[in-house]
Protein backbone atom coordinates (compact mmCIF):
# COMPACT_ATOMS: atom_id res chain seq x y z
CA UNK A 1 0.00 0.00 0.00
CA UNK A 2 1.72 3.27 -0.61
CA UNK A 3 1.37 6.00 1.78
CA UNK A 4 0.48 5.92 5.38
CA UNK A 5 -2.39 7.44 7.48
CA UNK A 6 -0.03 7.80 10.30
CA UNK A 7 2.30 11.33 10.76
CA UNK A 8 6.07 10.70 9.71
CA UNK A 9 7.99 9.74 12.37
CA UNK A 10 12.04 8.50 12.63
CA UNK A 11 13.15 6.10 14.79
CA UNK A 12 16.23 6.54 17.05
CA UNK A 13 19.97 5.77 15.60
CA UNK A 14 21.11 2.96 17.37
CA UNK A 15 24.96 3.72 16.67
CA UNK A 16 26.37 2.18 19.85
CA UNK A 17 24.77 -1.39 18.79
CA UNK A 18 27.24 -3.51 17.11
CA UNK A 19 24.48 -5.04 14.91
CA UNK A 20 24.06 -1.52 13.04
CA UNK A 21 27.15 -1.91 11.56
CA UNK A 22 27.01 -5.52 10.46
CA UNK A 23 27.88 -5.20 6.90
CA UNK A 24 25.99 -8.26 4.94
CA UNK A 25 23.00 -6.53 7.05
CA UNK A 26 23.57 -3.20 5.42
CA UNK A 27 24.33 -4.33 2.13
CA UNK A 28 20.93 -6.16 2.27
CA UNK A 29 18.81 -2.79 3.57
CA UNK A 30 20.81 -0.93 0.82
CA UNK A 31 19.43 -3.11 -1.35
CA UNK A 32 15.76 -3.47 -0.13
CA UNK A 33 15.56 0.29 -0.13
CA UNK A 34 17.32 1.29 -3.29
CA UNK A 35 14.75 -1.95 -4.86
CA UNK A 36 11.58 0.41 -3.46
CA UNK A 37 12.88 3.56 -4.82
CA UNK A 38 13.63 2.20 -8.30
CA UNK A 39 9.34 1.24 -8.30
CA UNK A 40 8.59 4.85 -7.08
CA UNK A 41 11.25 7.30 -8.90
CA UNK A 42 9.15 10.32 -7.22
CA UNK A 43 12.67 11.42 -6.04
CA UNK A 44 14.31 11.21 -9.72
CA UNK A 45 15.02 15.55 -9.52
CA UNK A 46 16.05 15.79 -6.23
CA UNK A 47 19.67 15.79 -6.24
CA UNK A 48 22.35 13.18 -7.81
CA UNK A 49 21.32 10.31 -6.01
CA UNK A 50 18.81 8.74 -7.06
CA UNK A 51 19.47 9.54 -11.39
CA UNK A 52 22.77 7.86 -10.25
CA UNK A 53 20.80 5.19 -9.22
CA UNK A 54 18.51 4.47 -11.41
CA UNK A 55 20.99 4.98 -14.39
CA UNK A 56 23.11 2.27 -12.80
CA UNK A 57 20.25 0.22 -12.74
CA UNK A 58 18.47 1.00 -16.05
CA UNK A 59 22.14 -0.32 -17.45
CA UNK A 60 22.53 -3.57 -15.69
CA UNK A 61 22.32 -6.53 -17.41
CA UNK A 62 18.92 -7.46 -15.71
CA UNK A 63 17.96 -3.99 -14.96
CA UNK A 64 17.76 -4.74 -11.29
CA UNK A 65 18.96 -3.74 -7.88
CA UNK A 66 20.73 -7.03 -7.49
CA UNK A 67 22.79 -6.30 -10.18
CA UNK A 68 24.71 -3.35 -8.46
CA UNK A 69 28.26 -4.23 -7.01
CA UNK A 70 29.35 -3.04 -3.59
CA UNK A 71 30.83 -0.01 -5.36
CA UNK A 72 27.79 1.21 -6.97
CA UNK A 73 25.69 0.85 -4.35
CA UNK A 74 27.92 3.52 -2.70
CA UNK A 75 28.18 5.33 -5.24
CA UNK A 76 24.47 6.56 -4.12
CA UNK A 77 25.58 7.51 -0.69
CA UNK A 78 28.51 9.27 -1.66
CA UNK A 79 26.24 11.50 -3.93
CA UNK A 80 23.67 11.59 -1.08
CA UNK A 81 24.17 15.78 0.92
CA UNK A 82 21.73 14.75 3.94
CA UNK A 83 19.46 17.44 2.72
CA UNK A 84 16.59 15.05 3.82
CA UNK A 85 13.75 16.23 1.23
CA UNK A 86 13.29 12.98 0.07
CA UNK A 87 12.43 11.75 3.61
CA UNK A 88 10.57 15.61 4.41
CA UNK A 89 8.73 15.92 0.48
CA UNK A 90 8.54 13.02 -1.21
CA UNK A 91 8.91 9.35 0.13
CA UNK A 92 5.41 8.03 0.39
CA UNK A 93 7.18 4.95 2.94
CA UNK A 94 8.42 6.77 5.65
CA UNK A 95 7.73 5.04 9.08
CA UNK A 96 5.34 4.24 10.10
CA UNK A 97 4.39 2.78 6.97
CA UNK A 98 5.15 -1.13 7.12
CA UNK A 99 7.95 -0.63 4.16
CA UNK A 100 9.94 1.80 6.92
CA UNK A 101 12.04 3.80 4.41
CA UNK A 102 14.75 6.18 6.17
CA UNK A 103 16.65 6.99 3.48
CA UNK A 104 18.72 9.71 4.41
CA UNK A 105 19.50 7.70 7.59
CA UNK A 106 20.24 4.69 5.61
CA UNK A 107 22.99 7.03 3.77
CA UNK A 108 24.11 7.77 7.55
CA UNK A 109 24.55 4.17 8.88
CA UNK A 110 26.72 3.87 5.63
CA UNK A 111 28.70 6.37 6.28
CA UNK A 112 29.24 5.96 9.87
CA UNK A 113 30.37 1.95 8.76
CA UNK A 114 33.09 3.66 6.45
CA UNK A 115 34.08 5.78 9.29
CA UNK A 116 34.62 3.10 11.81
CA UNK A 117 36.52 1.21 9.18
CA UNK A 118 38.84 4.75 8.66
CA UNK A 119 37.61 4.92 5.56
CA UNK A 120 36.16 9.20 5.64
CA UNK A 121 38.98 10.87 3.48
CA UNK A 122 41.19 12.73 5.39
CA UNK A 123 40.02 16.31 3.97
CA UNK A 124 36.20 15.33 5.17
CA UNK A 125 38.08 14.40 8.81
CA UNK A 126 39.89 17.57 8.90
CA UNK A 127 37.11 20.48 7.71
CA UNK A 128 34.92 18.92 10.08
CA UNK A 129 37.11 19.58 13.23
CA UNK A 130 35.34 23.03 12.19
CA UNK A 131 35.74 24.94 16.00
CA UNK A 132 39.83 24.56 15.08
CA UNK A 133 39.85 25.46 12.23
CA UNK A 134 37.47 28.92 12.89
CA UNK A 135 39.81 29.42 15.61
CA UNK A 136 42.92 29.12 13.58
CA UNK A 137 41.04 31.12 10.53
CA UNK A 138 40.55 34.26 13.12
CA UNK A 139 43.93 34.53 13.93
CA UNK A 140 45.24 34.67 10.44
CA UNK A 141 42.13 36.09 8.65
CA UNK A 142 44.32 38.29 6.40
CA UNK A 143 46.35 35.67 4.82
CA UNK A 144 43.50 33.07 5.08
CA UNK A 145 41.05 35.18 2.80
CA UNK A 146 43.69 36.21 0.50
CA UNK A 147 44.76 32.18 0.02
CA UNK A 148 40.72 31.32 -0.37
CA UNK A 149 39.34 33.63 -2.33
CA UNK A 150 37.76 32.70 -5.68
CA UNK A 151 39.84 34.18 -8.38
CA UNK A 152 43.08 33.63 -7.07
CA UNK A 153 45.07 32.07 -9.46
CA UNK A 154 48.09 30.92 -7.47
CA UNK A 155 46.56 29.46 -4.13
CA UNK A 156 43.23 28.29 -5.24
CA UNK A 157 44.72 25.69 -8.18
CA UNK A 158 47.28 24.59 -5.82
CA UNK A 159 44.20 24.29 -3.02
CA UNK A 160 42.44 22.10 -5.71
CA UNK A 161 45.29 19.91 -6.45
CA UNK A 162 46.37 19.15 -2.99
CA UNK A 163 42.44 18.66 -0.84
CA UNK A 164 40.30 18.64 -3.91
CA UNK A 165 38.59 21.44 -3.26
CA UNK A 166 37.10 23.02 -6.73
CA UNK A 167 38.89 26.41 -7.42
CA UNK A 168 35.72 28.26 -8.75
CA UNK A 169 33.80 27.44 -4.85
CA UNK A 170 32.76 30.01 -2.56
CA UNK A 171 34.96 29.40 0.71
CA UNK A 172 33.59 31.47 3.78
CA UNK A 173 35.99 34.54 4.97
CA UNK A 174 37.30 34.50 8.09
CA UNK A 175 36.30 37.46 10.57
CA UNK A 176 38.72 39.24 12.46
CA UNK A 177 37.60 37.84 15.73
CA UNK A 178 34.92 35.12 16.92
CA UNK A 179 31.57 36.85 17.31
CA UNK A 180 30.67 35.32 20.72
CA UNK A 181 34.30 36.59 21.85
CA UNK A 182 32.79 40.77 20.28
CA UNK A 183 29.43 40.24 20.94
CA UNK A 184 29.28 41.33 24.59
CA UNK A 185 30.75 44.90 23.86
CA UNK A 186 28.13 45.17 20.97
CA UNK A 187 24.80 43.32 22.19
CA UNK A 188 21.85 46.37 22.58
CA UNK A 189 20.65 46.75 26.00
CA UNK A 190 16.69 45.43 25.65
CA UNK A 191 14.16 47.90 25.27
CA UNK A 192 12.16 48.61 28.00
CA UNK A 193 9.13 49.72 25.62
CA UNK A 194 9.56 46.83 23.33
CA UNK A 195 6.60 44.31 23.84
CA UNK A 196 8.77 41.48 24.10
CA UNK A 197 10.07 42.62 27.75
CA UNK A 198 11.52 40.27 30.24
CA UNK A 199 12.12 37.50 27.55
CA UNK A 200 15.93 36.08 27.41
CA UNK A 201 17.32 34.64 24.57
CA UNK A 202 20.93 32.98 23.93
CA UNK A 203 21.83 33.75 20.30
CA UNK A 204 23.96 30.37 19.54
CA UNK A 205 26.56 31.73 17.35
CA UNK A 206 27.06 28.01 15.11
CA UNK A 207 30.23 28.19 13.81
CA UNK A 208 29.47 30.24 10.58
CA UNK A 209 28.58 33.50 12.25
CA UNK A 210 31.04 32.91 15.24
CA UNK A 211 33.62 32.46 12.47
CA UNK A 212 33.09 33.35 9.27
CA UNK A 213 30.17 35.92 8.96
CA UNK A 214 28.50 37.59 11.97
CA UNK A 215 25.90 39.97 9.46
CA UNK A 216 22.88 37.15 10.37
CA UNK A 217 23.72 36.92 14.37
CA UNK A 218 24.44 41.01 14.10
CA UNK A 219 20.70 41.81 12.84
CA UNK A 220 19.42 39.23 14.67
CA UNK A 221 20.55 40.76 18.35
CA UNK A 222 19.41 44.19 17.66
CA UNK A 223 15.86 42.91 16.01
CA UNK A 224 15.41 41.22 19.83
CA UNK A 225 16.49 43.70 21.45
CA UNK A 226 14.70 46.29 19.53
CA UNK A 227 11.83 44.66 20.62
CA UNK A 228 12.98 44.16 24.51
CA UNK A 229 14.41 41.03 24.68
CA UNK A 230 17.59 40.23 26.53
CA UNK A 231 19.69 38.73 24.36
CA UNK A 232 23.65 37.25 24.66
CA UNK A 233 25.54 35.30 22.22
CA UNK A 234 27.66 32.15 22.89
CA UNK A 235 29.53 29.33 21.21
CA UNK A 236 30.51 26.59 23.62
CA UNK A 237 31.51 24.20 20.16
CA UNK A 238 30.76 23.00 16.87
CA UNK A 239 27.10 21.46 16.89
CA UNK A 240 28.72 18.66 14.74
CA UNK A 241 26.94 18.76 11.86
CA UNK A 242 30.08 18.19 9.67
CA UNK A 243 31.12 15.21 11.86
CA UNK A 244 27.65 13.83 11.24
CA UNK A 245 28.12 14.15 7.40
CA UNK A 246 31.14 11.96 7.81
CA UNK A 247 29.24 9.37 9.68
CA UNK A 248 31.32 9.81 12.84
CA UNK A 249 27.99 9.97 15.51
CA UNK A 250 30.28 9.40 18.53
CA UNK A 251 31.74 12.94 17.59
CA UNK A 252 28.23 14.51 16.91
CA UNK A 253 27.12 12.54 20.66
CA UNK A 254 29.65 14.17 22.11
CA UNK A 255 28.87 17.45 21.02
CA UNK A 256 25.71 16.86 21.66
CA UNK A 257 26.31 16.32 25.93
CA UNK A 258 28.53 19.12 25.94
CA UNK A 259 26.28 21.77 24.25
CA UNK A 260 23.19 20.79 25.86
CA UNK A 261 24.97 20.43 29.17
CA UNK A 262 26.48 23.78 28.88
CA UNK A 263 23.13 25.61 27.67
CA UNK A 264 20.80 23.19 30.61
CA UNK A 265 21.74 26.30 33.42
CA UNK A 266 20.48 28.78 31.09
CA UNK A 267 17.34 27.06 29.93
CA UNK A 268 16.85 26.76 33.60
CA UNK A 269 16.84 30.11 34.31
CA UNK A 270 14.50 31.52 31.45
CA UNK A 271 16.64 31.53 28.52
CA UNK A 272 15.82 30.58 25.32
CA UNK A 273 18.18 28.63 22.82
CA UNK A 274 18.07 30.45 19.03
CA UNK A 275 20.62 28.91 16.94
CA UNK A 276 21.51 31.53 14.28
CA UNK A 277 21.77 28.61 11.50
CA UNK A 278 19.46 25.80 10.61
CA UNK A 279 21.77 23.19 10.31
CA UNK A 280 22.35 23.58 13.75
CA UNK A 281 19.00 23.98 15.10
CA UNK A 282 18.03 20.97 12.92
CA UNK A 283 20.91 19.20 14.96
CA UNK A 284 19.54 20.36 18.32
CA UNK A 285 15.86 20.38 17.99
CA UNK A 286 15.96 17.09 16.23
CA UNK A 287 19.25 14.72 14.99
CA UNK A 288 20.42 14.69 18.61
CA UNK A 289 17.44 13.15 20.21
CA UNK A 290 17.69 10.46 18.27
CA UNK A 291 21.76 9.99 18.68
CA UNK A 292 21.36 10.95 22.20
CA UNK A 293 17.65 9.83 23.73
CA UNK A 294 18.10 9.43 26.91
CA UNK A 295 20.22 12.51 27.62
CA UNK A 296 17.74 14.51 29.94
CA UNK A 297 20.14 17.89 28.99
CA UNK A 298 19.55 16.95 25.15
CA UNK A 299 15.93 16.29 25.79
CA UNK A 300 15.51 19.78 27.70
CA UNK A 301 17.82 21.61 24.85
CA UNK A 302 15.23 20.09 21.61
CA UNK A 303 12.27 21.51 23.65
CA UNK A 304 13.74 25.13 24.43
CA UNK A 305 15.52 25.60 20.74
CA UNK A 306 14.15 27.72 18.18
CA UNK A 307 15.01 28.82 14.53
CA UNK A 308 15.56 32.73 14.23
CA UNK A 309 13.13 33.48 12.22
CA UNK A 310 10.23 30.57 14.03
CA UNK A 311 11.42 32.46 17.12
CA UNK A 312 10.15 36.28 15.49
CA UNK A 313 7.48 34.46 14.04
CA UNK A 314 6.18 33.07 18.13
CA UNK A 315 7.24 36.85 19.33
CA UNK A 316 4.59 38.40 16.77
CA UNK A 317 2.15 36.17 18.16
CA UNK A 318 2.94 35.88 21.53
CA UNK A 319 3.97 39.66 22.60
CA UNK A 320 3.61 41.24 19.28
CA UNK A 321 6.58 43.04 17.95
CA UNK A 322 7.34 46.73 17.84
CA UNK A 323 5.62 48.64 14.89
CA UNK A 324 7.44 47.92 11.31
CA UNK A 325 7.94 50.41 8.56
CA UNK A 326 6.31 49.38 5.45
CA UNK A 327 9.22 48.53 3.03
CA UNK A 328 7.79 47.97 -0.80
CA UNK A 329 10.21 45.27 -1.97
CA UNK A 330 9.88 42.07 -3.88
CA UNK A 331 11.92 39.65 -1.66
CA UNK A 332 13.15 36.25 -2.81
CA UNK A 333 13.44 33.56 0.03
CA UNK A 334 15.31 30.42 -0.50
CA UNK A 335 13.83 27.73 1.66
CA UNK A 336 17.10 26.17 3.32
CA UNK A 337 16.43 22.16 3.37
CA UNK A 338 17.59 22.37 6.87
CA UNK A 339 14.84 24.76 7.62
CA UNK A 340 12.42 22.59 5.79
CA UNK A 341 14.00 19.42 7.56
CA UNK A 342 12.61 21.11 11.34
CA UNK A 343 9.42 20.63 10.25
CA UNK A 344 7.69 23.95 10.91
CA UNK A 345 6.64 25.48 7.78
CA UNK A 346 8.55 28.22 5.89
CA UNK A 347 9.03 30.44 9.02
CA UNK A 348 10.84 32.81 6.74
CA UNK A 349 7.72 33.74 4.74
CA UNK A 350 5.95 34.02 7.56
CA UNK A 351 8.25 36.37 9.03
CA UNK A 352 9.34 38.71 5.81
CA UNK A 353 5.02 38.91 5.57
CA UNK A 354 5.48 40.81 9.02
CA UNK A 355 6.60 44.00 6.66
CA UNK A 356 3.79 45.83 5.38
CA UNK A 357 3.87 46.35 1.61
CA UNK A 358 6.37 43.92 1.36
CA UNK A 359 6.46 40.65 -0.86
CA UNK A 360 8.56 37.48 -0.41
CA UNK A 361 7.91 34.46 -2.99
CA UNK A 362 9.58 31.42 -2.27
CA UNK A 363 11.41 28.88 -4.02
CA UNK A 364 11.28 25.65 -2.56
CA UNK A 365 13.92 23.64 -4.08
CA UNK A 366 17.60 22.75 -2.92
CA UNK A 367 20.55 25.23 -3.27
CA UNK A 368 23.15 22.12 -4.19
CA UNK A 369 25.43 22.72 -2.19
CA UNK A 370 25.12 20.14 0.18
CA UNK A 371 27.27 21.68 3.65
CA UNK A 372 30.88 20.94 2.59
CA UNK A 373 29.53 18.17 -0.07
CA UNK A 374 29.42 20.70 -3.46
CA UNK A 375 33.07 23.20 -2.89
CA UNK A 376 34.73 19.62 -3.70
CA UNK A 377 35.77 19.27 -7.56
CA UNK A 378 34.07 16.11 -8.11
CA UNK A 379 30.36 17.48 -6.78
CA UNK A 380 30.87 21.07 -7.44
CA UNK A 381 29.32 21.24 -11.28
CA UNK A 382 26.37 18.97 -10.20
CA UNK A 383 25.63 21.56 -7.12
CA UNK A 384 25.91 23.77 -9.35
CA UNK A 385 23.16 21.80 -11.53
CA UNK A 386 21.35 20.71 -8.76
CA UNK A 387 20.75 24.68 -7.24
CA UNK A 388 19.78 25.78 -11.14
CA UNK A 389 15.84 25.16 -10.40
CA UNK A 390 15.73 26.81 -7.18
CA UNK A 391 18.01 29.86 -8.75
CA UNK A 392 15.78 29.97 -11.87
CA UNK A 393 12.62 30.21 -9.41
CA UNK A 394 14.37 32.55 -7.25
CA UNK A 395 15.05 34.80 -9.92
CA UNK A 396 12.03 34.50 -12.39
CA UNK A 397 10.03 37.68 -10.95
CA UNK A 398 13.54 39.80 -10.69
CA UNK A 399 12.93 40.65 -7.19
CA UNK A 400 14.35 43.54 -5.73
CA UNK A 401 16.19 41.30 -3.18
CA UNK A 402 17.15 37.25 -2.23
CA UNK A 403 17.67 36.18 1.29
CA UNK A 404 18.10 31.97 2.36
CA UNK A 405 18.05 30.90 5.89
CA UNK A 406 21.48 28.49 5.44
CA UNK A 407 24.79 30.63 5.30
CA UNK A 408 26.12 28.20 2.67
CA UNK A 409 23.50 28.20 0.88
CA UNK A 410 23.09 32.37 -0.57
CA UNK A 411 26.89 32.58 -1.56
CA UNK A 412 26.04 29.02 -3.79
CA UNK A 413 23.04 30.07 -5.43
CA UNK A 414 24.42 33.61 -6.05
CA UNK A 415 26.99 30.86 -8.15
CA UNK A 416 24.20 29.40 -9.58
CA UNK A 417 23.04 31.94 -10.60
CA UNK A 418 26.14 33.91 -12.85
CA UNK A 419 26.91 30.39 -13.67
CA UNK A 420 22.95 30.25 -15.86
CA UNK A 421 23.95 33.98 -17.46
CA UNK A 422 22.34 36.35 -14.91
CA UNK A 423 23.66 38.68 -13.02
CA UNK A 424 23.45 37.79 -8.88
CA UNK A 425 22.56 40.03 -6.49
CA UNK A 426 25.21 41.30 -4.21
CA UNK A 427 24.36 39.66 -1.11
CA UNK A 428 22.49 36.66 -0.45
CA UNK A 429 22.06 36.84 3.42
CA UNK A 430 19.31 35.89 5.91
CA UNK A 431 15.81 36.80 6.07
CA UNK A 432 16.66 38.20 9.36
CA UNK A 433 18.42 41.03 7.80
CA UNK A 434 15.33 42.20 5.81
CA UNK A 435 13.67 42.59 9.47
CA UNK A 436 16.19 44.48 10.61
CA UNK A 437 16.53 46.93 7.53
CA UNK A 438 12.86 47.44 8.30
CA UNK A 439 13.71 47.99 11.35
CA UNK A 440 16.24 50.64 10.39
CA UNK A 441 18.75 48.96 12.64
């Protein structure tokens, strides 16, 4: 029977039981799933996996999943970015239907079997020890930039040859200093008129905006305060989200126990938790739970975490917000997979339609680019490929601005989008910044 009366659900990852990495066992779910999609194709324009796999098996000799050697079969995972819209839009078998199709989890327990085995390239191991490397990208911003910019033609061929990463990406700057480390000299007292009085909020930096670019967490923290929330910024380490693309789950667990036990005083005491990027409140409000589920601090940190803009969203209706100039622009809004993954609706509409006279239009589709999966050289021209439907929606009603909720994603797509023959604007940033241009902040 396809489909299922019952609401999606995902079971816990049991990554500490020996029999999840059993590798006969795998091979055979790999199998049993890739055998359902290849009767459903519903997820053929997705992204690279699944025309990978169904090429592989329209050519076999028997055009069947048994046909597909070891290799092939992970082939699929390794094309596979975790952005979880097949699981969130399409798949019609998602538990608890009795066919119990995971598949982005599937491409995890893969991945986390090639990890035990030492198998992650080292490049994958050493971008995601991402707290390290911010910190060591801070202190040598200057020469850091100048080596990774796009364009320059005697570091970034050399970058390519030596860790494969495709001269033409977008690599993130490096800031000057962390923002957490700034933020207290900068953070607006909250204003006592604003309607949102007497609430607290912790402004989780992630590791983009305590890093690399600080413009999201910046508007952010003056849009709360504007509107008389208490707000401070902190970054006690790298939600893991790059470790959990690798498949290593003991370093996302760990992560997990020492963010949530580091945040569970401040819950306690009234504050709540806003990561500034999806990825990372996807990874707290709902990846960790199931890596971590009987972690009371966890538990306590998915129930007090809130996307930026689902947190302006609650304010409007809960306290109402301060009065917003009406601000006649077409806006384009991106909606980040990770945002979609949270399960909560495009927040980011919802938000921008806060500003009279104002009109976002979304495009729904992936950007490509996959968290570290599309700067590589051997993804980057399908992420490029992959983002061109979401670009050409973005772009179709020449709005007067674009904005995406994923850091990664607005640099990508403003790629995509010179890479199709248009010109891009000049920033693709967060919706968040639209608020607080309203705002006049």
């Amino acid at each position: 029977m396809e489909g299922s009366l019952g609401a999606p659900t995902r079971h816990t990852i049991p990554w500490q039981d020996e029999a999840w990495y059993d590798e006969p066992a795998l091979e055979a779910e790999l199998k049993r799933v890739y055998d359902i999609c290849h009767g459903c194709r519903r997820c053929f324009n997705l992204c690279d996996s699944f025309p990978k796999l169904f090429d592989m098996i329209d050519e076999s000799e028997s055009e069947e999943v048994d046909d597909l050697t070891p290799v092939q079969l992970a082939e699929v995972v390794n094309a596979c970015t975790l952005c979880d819209m097949c699981f969130m839009t399409k798949c019609p078998y998602v538990p608890p239907h009795e066919f119990d199709l995971d598949f982005p989890h599937l491409m995890l327990r893969h991945r986390a079997v090639e990890n035990r085995k030492g198998k992650t390239p080292l490049v994958d191991r050493e971008l995601a020890k991402m707290t390290r490397n911010g910190k060591l990208g801070t202190v040598v911003s200057g020469l850091a930039n100048w080596a990774t910019k796009e364009g320059n033609g005697l570091t970034r061929p050399a970058m390519e040859a030596v860790v494969g990463i495709d001269k033409r990406a977008h690599v993130p700057p490096f800031r000057d200093a962390p923002f957490a480390n700034a933020a207290a000299a900068v953070v607006p007292p909250p204003n006592p008129d604003g309607p949102a009085f007497g609430r607290k909020v912790v402004l989780y930096a992630g590791c983009h905006d305590n890093f690399n670019d600080a413009t999201p967490g910046e508007a952010a923290m003056k849009v709360l305060a504007h509107n008389g929330v208490q707000v401070r910024v902190e970054y006690p380490e790298c939600c893991g989200m790059p470790k959990f693309e690798n498949g290593d789950l003991a370093g996302v667990a760990s992560a997990a126990q020492q963010i949530s036990g580091y945040f569970a005083p401040m819950i306690e005491d009234g504050w709540d938790i806003v990561p500034l990027t999806t990825s990372c409140a996807l990874m707290l409000k709902f990846e960790w739970p199931l890596i971590e589920p009987d972690n009371k601090y966890v538990e306590l940190l998915s129930k007090h975490a809130f996307d930026v803009s689902e947190y302006v969203v609650a304010l409007s209706k809960d306290t109402g917000l301060a009065p917003i100039e009406p601000m006649q622009k077409t806006i384009g809004v991106h909606f980040a997979c990770h945002a979609r993954a949270q399960n909560m609706g495009p927040k980011a509409m919802e938000m921008l339609r806060l500003i009279p006279e104002a009109t976002p239009q979304l495009a729904e589709r992936c950007s490509g680019h996959g968290g570290k999966w599309g700067i590589f050289k051997q993804n980057f021209d399908t992420a490029i490929k992959v983002g061109k439907p979401s670009a050409r929606t973005l772009m179709k009603t020449d709005p007067d601005m674009v904005v995406s909720e994923c850091p990664l994603a607005g640099p990508h797509l403003r790629q995509v989008i010179e890479a199709n023959g248009k010109q891009p604007p000049a920033r693709i940033g967060h919706p968040i910044e639209v608020i607080a241009a309203a705002y006049g902040l």
